[in-house]
Protein backbone atom coordinates (compact mmCIF):
# COMPACT_ATOMS: atom_id res chain seq x y z
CA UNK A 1 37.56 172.09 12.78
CA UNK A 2 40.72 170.32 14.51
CA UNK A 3 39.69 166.95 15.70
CA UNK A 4 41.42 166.21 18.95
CA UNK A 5 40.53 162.22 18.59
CA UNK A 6 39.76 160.13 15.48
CA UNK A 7 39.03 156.49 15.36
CA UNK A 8 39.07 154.87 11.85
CA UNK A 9 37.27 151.39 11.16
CA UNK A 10 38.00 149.83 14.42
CA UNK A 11 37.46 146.67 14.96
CA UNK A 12 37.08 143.51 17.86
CA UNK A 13 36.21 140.20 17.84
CA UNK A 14 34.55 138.28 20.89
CA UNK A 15 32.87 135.04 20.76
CA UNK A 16 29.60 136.55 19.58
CA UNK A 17 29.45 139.91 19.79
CA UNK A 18 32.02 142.26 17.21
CA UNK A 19 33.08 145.54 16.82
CA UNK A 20 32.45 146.42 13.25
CA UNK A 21 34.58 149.46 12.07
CA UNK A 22 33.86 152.08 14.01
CA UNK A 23 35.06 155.84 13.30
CA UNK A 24 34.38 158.57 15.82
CA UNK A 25 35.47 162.18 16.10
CA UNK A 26 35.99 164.12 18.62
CA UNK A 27 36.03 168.35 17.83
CA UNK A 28 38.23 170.23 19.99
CA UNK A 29 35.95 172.01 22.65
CA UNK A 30 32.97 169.43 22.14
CA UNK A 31 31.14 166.71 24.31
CA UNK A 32 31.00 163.61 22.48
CA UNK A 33 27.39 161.57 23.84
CA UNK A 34 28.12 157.71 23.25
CA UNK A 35 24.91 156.01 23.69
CA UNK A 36 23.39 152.60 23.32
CA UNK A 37 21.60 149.82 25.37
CA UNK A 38 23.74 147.71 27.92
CA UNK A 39 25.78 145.17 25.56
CA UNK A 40 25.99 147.35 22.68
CA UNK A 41 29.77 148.09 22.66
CA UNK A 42 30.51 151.37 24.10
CA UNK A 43 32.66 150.08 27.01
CA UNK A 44 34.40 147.96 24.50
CA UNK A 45 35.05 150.66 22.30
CA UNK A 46 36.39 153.07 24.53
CA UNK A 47 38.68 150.37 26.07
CA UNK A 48 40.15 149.85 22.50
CA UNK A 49 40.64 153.40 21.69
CA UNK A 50 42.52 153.29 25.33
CA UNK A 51 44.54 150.34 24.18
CA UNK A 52 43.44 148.65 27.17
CA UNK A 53 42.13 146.27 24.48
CA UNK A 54 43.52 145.00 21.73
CA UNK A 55 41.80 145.57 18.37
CA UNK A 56 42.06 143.39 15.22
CA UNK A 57 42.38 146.28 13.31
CA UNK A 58 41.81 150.25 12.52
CA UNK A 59 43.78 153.28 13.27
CA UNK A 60 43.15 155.79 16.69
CA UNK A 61 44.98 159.01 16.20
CA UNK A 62 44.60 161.28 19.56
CA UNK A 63 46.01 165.18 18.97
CA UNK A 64 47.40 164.11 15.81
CA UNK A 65 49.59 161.34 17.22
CA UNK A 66 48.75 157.55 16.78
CA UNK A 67 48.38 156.05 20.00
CA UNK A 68 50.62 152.61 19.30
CA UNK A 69 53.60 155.00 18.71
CA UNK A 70 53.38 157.87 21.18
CA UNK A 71 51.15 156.23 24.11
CA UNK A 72 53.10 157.69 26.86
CA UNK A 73 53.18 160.46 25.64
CA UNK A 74 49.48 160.71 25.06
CA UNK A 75 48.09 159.06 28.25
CA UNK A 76 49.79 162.20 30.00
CA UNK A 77 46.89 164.57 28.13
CA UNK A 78 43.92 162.09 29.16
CA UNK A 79 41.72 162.27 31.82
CA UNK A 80 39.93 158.33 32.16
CA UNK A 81 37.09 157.73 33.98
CA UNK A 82 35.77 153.86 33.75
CA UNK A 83 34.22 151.39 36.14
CA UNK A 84 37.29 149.04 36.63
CA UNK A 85 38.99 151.65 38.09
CA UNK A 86 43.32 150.88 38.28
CA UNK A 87 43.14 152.77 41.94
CA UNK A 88 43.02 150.38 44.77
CA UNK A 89 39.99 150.48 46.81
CA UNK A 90 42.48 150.41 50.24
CA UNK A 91 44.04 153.99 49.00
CA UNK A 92 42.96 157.33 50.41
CA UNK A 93 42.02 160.38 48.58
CA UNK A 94 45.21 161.67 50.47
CA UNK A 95 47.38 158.80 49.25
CA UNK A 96 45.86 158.91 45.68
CA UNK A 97 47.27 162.90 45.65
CA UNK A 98 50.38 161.73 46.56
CA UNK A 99 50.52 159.16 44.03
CA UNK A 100 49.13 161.42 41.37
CA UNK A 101 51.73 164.10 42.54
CA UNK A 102 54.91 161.83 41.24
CA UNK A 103 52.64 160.16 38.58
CA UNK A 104 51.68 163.10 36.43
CA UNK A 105 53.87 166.38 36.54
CA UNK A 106 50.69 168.68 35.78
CA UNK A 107 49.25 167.29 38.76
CA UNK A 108 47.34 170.13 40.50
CA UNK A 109 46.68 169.39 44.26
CA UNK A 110 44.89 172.68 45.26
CA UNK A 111 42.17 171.58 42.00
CA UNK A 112 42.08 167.89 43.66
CA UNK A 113 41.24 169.34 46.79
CA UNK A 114 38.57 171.75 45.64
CA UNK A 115 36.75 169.23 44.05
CA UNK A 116 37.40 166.61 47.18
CA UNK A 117 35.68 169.44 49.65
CA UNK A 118 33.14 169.94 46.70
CA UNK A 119 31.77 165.84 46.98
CA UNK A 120 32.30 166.09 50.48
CA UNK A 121 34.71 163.08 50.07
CA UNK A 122 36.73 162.53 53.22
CA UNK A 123 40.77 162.48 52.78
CA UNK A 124 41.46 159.52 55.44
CA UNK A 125 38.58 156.77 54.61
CA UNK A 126 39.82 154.16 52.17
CA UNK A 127 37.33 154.54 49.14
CA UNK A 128 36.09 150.88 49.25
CA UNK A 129 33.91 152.11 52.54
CA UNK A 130 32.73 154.81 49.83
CA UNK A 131 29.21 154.42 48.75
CA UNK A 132 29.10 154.35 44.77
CA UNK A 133 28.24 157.69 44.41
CA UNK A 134 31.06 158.52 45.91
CA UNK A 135 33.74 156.38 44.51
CA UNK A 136 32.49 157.69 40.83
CA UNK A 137 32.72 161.06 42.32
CA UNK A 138 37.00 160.37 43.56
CA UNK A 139 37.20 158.78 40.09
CA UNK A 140 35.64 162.17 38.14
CA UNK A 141 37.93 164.54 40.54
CA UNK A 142 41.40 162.12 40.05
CA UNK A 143 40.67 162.22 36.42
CA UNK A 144 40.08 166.14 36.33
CA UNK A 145 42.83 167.50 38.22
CA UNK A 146 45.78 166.45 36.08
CA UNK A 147 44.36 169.08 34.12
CA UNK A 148 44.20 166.99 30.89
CA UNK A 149 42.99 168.03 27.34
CA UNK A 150 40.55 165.30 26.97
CA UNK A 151 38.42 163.37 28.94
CA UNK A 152 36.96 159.83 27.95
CA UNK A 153 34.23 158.55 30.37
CA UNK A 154 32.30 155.59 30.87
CA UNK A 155 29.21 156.34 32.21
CA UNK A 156 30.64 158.95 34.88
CA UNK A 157 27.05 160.05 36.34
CA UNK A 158 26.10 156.27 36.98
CA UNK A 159 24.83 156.14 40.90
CA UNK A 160 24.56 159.46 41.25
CA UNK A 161 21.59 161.43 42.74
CA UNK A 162 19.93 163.67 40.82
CA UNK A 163 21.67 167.11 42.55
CA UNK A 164 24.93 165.36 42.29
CA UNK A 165 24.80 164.52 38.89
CA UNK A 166 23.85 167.92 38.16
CA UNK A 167 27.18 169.36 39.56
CA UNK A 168 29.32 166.60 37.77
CA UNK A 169 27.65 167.94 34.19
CA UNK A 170 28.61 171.76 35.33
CA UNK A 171 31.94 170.59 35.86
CA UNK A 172 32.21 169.28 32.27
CA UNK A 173 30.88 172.05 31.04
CA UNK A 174 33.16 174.07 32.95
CA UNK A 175 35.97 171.45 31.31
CA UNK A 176 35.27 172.58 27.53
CA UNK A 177 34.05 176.38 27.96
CA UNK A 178 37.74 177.52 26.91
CA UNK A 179 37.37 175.59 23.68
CA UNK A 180 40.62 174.01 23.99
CA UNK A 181 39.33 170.65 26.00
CA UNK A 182 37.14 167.66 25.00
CA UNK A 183 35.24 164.88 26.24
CA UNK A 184 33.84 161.37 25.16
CA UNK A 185 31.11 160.40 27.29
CA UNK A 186 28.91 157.31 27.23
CA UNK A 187 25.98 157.50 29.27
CA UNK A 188 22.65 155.33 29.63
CA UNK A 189 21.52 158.31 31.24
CA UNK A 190 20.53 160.11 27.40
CA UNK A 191 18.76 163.05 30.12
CA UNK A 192 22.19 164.28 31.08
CA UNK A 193 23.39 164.03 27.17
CA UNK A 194 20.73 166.31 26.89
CA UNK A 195 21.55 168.88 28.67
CA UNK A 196 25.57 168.73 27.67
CA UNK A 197 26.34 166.89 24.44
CA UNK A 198 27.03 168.89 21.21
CA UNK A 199 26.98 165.55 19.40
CA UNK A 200 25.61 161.82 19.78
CA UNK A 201 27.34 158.90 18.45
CA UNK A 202 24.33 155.76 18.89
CA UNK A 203 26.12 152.63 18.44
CA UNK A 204 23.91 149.22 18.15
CA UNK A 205 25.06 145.37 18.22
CA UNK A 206 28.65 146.16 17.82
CA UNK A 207 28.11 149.05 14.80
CA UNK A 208 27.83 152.47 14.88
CA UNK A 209 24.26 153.70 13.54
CA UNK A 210 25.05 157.46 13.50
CA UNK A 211 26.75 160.37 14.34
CA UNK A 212 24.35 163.66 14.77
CA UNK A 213 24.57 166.71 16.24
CA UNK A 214 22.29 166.86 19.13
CA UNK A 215 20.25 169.89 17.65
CA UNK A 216 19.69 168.02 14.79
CA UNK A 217 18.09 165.41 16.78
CA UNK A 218 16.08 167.23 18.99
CA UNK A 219 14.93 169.53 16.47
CA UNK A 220 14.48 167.46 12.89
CA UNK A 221 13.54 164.62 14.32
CA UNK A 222 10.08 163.69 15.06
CA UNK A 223 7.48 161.49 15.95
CA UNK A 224 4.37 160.56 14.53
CA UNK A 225 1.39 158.56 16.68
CA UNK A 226 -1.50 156.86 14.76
CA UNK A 227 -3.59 154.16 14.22
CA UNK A 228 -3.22 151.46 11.53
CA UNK A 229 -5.37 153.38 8.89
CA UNK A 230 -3.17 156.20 8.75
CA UNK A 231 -0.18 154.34 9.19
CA UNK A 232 -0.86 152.64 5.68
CA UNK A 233 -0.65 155.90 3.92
CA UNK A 234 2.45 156.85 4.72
CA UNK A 235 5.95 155.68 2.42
CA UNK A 236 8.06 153.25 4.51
CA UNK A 237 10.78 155.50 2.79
CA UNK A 238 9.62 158.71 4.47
CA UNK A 239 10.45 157.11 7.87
CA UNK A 240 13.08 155.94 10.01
CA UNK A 241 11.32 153.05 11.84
CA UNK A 242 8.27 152.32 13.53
CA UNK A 243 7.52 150.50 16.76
CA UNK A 244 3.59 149.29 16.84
CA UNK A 245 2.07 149.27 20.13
CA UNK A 246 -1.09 148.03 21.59
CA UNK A 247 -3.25 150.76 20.63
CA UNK A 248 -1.30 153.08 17.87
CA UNK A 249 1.65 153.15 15.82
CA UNK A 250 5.03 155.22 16.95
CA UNK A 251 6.84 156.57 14.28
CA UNK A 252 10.20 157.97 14.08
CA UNK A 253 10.82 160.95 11.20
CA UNK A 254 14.30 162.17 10.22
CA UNK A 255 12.64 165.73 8.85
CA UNK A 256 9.59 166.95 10.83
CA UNK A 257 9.63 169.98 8.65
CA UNK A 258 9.06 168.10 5.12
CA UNK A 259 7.03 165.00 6.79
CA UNK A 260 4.43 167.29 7.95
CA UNK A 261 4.32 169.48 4.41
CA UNK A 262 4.01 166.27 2.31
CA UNK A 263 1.39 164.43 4.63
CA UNK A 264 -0.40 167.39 5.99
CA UNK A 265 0.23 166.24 9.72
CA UNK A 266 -0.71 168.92 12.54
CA UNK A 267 0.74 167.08 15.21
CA UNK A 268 4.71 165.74 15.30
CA UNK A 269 5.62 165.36 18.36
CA UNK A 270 9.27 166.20 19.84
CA UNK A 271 11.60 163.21 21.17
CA UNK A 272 13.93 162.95 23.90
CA UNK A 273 17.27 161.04 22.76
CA UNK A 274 15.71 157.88 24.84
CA UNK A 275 12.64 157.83 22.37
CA UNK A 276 14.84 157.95 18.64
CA UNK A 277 17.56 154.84 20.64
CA UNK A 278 14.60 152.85 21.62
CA UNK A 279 12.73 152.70 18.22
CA UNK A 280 15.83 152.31 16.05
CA UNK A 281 16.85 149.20 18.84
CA UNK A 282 13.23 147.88 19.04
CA UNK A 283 10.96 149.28 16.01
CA UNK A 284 10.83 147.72 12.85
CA UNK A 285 11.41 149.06 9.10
């Protein structure tokens, strides 16, 4: 399967906190789910696959090309939705199309202002009177309507009601039906990953931990309640983690299937995304 982005042992050091060689793939015509807690590195990461960053070392290829040689070049093909956005909050929606018009030359207005009438965003307020919503909403439609191949997006659906963020994920799906498109998404909001990714990259304290497809999550993974007596019979190598709480014991299984056939468990029960992040981050081995 062509990869349309691949990051290879990246790397950045802050005064305490470091990116330690991360590698992430991107499949054409796939969502990409980049999750972790606040702090983790996901915002860092995508900045240094952007080059908005500099990185001590590692290699980002992006359709084939590396990005230190062709970066022009490649920009032009990506769609970049991130909190620090480079618009001015004084501009328009009409003045950003006019600025997009002579910026990119597969700028489609007509797309722009489908999706404009779509958020109900008005063309002649300045978007610093927009609520958040709505400024992550201008951001999503100015990244979209260059019509690029990929999109990379920090936390797009962040401030968003429920019914709003629901349109935003049919739009991304709409984005990679054709096969040909791709996204990078990190999201807090593992719900929406849910419903969209076709793969989850978890990245902890600077590292990535893996990179699953979301089936495989949902599906082999498991988890196991009990109290301390039953807890004790069980191989700390037939487990992921476990996080103890005040009453019972919550543990995370890699294979359901074979857990349950080799303990004779009845009851495994199935986790969201949010439940396997928060006992890798909090439970103990």
């Amino acid at each position: 399967m062509e990869n349309v982005l691949e990051v290879k042992d990246l790397c950045k050091k802050y005064i305490g906190f470091e990116l330690k060689n991360i590698n992430i793939s991107i499949p054409k015509g796939m969502i990409i789910g980049l999750i972790g807690e606040n702090g983790a590195g996901k915002t860092t990461t995508i900045k240094a696959i952007l080059n908005i960053i500099n990185k001590e070392k590692g290699q980002v290829k992006i359709f084939n090309l590396d990005l230190q040689q062709n970066e022009k070049k490649i920009k032009q093909d990506i769609g970049v939705v991130l909190d620090d956005s480079f618009l001015s909050e004084y501009l328009t929606p009409k003045s950003i199309n006019k600025i997009m018009k002579n910026f990119y030359p597969t700028w489609d207005e007509t797309l722009y202002l489908k999706y404009l009438e779509k958020f109900k965003l008005p063309l002649d307020k300045i978007s610093k009177e927009f609520s958040s919503g709505m400024k992550m909403k201008l951001k999503i439609a100015t990244a979209i309507s260059h019509k690029p191949k990929l999109l990379i997006l920090d936390e797009p659906t962040t401030g968003l009601d429920p019914v709003a963020r629901n349109d935003i994920l049919d739009i991304f799906q709409e984005f990679i039906e054709d096969g040909e498109h791709s996204i990078l998404l990190s999201s807090h909001i593992t719900s929406d990953l849910e419903h969209i990714a076709d793969y989850i990259t978890f990245i902890n304290n600077g590292e990535i931990i893996f990179t699953k497809s979301k089936d495989e999550l949902i599906e082999n993974f498991g988890i196991v309640k009990c109290d301390e007596k039953d807890f004790k019979k069980f191989n700390k190598n037939d487990y992921v983690k476990y996080k103890k709480n005040k009453y019972e014991y919550d543990i995370l299984i890699e294979n359901k299937y074979e857990f349950k056939r080799k303990y004779d468990i009845s009851v495994i029960d199935k986790p969201t995304i949010e439940d396997i992040m928060l006992i890798y981050i909090k439970g103990e081995k």
